[in-house]
N, C-alpha and C. Protein backbone atom coordinates (compact mmCIF):
# COMPACT_ATOMS: atom_id res chain seq x y z
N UNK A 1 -1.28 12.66 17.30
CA UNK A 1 -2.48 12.25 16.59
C UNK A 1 -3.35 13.48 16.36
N UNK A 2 -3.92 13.89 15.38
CA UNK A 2 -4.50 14.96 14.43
C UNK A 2 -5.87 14.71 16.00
N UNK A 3 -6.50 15.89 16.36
CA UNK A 3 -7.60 16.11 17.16
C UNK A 3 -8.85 15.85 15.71
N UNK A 4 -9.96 14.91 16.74
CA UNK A 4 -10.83 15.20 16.21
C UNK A 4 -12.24 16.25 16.74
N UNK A 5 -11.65 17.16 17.46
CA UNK A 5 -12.89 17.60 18.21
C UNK A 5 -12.43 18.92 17.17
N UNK A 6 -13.37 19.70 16.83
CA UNK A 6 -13.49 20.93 16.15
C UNK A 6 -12.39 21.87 17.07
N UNK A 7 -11.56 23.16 16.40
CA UNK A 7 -11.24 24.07 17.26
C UNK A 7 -11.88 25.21 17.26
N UNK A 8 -12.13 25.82 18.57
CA UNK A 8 -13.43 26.53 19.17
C UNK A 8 -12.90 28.06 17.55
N UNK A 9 -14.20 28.70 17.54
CA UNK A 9 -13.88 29.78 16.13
C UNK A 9 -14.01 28.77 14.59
N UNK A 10 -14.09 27.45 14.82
CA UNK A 10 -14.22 26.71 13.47
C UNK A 10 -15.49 26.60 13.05
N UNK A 11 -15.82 26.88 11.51
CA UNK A 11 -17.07 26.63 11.19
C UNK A 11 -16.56 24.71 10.58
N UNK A 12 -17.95 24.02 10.36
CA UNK A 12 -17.67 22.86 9.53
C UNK A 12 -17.50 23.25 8.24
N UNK A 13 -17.43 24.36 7.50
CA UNK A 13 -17.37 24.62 6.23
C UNK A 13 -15.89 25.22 5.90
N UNK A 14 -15.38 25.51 6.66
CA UNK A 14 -13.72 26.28 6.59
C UNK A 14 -13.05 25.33 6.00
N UNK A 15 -11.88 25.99 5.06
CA UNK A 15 -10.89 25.06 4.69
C UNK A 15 -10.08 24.06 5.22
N UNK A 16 -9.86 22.86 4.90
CA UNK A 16 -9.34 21.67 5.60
C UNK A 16 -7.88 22.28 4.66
N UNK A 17 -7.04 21.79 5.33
CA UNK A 17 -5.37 21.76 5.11
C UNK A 17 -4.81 20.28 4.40
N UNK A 18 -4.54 20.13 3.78
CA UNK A 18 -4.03 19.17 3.30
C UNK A 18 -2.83 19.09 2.32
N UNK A 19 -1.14 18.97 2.88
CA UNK A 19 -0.09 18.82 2.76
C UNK A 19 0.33 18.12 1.98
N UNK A 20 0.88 17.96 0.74
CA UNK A 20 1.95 17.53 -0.50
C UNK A 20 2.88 17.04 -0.10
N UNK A 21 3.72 15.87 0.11
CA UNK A 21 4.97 16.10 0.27
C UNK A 21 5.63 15.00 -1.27
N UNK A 22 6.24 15.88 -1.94
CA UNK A 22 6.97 15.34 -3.38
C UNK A 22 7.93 14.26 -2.96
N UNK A 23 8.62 13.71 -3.77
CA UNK A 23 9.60 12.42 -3.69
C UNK A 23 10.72 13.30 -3.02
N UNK A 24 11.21 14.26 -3.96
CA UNK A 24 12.47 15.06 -3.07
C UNK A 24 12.36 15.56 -1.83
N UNK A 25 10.76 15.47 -1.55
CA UNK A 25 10.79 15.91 0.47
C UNK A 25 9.81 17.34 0.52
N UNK A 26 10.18 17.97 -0.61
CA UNK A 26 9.27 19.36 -0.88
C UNK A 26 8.35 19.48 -0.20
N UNK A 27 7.57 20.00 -0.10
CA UNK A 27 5.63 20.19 0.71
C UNK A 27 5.29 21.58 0.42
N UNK A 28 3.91 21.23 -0.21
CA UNK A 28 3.27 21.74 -0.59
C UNK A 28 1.84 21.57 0.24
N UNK A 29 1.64 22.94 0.81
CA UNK A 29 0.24 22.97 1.80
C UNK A 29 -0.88 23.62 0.88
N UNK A 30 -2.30 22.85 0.97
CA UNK A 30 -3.12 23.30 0.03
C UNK A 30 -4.65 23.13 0.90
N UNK A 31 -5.59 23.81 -0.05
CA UNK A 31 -6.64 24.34 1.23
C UNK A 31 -7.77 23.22 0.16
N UNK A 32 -8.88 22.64 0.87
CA UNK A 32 -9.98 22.05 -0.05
C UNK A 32 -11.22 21.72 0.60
N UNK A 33 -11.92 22.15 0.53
CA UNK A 33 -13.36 22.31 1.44
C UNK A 33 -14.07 20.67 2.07
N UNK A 34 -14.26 21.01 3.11
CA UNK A 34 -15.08 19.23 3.44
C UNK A 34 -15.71 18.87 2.23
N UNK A 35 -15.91 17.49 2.43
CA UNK A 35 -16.60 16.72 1.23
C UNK A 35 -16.28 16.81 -0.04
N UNK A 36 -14.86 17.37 -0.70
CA UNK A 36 -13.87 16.87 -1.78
C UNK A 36 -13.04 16.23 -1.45
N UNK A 37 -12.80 15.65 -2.36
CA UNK A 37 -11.25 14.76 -1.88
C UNK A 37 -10.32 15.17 -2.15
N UNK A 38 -8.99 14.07 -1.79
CA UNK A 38 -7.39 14.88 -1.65
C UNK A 38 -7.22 14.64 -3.37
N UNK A 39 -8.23 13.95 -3.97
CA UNK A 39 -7.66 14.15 -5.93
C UNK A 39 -8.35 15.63 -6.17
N UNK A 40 -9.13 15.71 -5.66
CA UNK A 40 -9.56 17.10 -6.25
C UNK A 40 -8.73 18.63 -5.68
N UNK A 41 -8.31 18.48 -4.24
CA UNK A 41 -7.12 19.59 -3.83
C UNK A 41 -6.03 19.72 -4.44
N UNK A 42 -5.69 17.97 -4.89
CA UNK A 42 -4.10 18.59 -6.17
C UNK A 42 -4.55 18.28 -7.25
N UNK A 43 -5.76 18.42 -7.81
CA UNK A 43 -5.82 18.68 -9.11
C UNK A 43 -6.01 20.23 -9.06
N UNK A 44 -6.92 20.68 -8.23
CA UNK A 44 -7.30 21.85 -8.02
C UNK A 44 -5.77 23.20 -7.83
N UNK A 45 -5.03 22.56 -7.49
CA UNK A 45 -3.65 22.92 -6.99
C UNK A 45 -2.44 22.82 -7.77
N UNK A 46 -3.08 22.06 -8.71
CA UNK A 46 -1.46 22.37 -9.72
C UNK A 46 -0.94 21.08 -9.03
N UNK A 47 -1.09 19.91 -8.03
CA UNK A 47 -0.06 19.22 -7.77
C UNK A 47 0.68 18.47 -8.27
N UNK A 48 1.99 18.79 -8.72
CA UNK A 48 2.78 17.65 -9.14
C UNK A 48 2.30 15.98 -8.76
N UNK A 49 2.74 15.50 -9.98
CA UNK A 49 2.40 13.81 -9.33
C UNK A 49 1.31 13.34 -9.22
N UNK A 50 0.41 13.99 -9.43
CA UNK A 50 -1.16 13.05 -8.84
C UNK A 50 -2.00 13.35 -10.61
N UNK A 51 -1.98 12.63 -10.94
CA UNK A 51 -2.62 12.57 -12.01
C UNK A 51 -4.40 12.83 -12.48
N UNK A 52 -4.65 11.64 -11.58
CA UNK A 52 -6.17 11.20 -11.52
C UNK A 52 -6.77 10.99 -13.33
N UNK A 53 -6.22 10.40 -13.67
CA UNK A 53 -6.12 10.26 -15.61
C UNK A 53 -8.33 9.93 -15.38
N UNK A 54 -8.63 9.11 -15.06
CA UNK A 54 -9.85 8.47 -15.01
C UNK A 54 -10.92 9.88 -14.32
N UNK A 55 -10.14 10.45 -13.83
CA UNK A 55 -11.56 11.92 -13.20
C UNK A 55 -11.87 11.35 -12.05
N UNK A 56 -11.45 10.11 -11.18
CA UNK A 56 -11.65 10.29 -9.76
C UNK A 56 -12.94 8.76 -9.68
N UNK A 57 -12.71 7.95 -10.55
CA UNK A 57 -13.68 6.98 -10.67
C UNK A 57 -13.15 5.76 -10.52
N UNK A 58 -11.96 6.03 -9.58
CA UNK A 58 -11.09 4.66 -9.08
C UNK A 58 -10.93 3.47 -10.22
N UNK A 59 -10.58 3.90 -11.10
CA UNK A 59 -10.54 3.32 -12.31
C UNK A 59 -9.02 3.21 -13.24
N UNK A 60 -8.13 3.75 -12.22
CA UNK A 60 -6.63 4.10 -12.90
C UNK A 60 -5.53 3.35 -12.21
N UNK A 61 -5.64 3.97 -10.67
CA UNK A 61 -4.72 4.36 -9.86
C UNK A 61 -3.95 5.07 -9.91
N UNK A 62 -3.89 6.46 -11.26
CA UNK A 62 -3.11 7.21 -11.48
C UNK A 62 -3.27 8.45 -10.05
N UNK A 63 -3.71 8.87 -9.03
CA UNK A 63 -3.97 9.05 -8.49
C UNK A 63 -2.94 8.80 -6.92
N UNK A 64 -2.61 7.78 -6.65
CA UNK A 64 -1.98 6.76 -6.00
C UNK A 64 -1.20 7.69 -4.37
N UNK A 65 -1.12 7.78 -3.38
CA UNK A 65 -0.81 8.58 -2.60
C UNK A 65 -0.41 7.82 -1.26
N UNK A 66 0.53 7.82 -0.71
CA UNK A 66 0.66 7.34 0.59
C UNK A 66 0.57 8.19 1.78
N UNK A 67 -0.34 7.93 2.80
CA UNK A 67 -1.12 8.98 3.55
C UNK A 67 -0.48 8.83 5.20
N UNK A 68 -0.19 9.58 5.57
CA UNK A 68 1.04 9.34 6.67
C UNK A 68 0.14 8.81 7.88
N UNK A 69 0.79 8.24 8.78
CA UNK A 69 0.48 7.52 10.14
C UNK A 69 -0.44 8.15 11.16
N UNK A 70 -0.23 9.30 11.45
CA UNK A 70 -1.53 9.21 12.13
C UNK A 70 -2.85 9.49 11.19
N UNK A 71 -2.96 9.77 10.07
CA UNK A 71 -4.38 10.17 9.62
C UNK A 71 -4.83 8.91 9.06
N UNK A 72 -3.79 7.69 8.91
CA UNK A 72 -4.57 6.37 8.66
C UNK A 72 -5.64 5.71 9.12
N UNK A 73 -5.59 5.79 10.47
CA UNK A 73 -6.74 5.27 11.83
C UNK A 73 -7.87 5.98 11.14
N UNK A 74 -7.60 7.27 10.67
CA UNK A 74 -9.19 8.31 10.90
C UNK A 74 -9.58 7.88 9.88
N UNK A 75 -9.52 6.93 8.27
CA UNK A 75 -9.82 6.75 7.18
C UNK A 75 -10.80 5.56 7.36
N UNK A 76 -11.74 5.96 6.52
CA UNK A 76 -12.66 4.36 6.63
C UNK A 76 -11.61 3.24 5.80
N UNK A 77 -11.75 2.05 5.67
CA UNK A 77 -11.19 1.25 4.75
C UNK A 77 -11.58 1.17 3.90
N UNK A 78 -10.14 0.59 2.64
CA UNK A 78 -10.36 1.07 1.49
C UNK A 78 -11.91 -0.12 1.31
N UNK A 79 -12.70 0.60 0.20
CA UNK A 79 -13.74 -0.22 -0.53
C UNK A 79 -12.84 -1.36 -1.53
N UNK A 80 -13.43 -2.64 -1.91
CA UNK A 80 -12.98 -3.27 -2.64
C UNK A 80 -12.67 -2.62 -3.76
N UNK A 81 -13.39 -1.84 -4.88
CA UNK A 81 -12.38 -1.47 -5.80
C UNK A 81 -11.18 -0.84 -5.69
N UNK A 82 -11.63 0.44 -4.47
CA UNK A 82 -9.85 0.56 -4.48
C UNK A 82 -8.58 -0.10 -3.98
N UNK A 83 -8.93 -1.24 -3.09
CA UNK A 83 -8.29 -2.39 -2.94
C UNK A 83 -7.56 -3.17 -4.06
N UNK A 84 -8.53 -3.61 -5.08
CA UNK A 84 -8.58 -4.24 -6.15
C UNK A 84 -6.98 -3.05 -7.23
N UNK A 85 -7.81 -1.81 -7.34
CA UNK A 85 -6.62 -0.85 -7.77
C UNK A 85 -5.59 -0.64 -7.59
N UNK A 86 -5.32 -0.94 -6.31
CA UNK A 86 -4.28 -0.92 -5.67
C UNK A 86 -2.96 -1.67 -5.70
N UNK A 87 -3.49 -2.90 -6.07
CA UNK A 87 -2.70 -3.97 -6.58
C UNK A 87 -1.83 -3.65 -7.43
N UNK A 88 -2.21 -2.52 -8.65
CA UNK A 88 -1.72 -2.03 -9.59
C UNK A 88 -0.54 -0.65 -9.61
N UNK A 89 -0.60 -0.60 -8.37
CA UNK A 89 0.22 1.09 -8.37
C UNK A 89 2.21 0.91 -7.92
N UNK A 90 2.57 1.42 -8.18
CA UNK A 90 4.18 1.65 -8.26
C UNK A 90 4.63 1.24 -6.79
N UNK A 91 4.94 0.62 -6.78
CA UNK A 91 5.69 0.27 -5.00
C UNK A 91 4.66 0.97 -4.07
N UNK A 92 3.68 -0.36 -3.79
CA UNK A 92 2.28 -0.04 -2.71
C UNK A 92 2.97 -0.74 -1.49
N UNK A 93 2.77 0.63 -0.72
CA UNK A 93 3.28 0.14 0.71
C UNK A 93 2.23 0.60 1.90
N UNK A 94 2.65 1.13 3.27
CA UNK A 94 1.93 1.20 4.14
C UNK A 94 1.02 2.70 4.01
N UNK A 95 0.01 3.12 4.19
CA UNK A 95 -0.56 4.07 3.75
C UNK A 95 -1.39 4.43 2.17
N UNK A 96 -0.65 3.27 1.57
CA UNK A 96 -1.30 3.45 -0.01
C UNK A 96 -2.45 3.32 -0.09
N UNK A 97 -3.15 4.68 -1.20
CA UNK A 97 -4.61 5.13 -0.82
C UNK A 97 -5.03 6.08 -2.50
N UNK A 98 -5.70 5.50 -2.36
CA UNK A 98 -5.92 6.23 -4.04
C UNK A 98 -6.68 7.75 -3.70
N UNK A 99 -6.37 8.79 -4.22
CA UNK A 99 -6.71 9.83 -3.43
C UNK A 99 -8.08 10.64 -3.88
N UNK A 100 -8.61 9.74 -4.84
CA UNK A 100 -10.13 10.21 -5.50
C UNK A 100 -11.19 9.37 -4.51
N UNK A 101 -10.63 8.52 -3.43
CA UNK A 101 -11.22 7.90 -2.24
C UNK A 101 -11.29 8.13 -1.19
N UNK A 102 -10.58 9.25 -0.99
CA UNK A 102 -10.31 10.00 0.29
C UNK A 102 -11.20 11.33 0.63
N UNK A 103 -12.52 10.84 1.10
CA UNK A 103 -13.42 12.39 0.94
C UNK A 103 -12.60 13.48 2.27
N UNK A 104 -12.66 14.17 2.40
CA UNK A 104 -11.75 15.49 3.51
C UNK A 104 -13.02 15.33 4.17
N UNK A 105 -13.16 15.21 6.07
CA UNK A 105 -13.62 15.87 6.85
C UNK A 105 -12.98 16.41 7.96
N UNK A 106 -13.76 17.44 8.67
CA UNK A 106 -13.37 17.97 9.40
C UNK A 106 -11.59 17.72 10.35
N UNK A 107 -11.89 16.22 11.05
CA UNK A 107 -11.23 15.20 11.36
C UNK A 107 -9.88 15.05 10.31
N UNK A 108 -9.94 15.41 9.42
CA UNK A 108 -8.81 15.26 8.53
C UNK A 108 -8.03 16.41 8.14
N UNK A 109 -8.24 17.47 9.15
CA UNK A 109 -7.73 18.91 8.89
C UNK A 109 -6.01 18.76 9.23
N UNK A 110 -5.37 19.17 8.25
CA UNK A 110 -4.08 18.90 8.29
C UNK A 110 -3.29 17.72 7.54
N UNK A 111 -4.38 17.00 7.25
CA UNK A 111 -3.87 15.89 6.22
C UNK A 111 -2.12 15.93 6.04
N UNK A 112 -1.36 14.67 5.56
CA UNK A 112 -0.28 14.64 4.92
C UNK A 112 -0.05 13.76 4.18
N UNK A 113 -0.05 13.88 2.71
CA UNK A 113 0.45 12.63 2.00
C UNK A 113 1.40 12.25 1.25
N UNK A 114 2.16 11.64 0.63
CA UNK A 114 3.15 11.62 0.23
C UNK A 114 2.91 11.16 -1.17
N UNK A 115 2.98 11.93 -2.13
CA UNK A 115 3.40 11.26 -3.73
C UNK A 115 4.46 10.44 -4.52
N UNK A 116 4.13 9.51 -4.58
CA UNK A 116 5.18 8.37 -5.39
C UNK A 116 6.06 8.81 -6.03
N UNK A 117 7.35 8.70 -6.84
CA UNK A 117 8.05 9.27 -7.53
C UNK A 117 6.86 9.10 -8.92
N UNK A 118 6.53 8.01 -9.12
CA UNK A 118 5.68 7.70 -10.37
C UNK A 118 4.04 7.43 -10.32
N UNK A 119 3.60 7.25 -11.21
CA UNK A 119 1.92 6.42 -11.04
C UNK A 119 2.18 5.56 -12.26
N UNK A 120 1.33 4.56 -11.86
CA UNK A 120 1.13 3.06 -12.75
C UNK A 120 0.72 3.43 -13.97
């Protein structure tokens, strides 16, 4: 389980880590400051697969990301619209998380998510 206590030498402003992993297994590690989200690190990043067609206004689900097991617990729950969105995305399974909803803190350093082969 990902620590949530700071590691000693960390400012709260340092880059959070947050990991790609493509349909073929690939991973891609990418850096994105607290208080953006994981749509803005792979947009910011060139990431394959993550679209975000709508600009991050939970309005697509092009976005669509399955977010691995232990960093689930640390996520608030989804808000009803992205609930509602969700309904809509390519084989929604355990972890499915629209990723313009996912703000990065500290607590989330190391992230891992997994991209769909497709988006809706």
């Amino acid at each position: 389980m990902p620590s949530t206590t700071p590691q000693p030498g960390r400012r709260d402003d340092d880059p959070i880590s947050v990991t790609f992993v493509q349909p073929d297994g690939s991973r891609r590690r990418c850096l994105a400051r607290p208080g953006e989200t994981v749509l803005d690190a792979a947009l910011d990043n060139a990431v394959p697969g993550i679209v975000g067609q709508c600009g991050g206004g939970c309005t697509c689900a092009t976005c669509h990301c399955y977010v691995a097991e232990p960093f689930r617990g640390l996520l608030a729950a989804p808000h009803p619209d992205e609930t509602e969105m969700l309904a809509y995305v390519w084989r929604p399974g355990p972890g499915s998380r629209l990723a313009c909803q996912i703000r990065l803190a500290r607590e989330l350093d190391g992230l891992v998510v997994t991209v769909p082969a497709t988006q809706a």
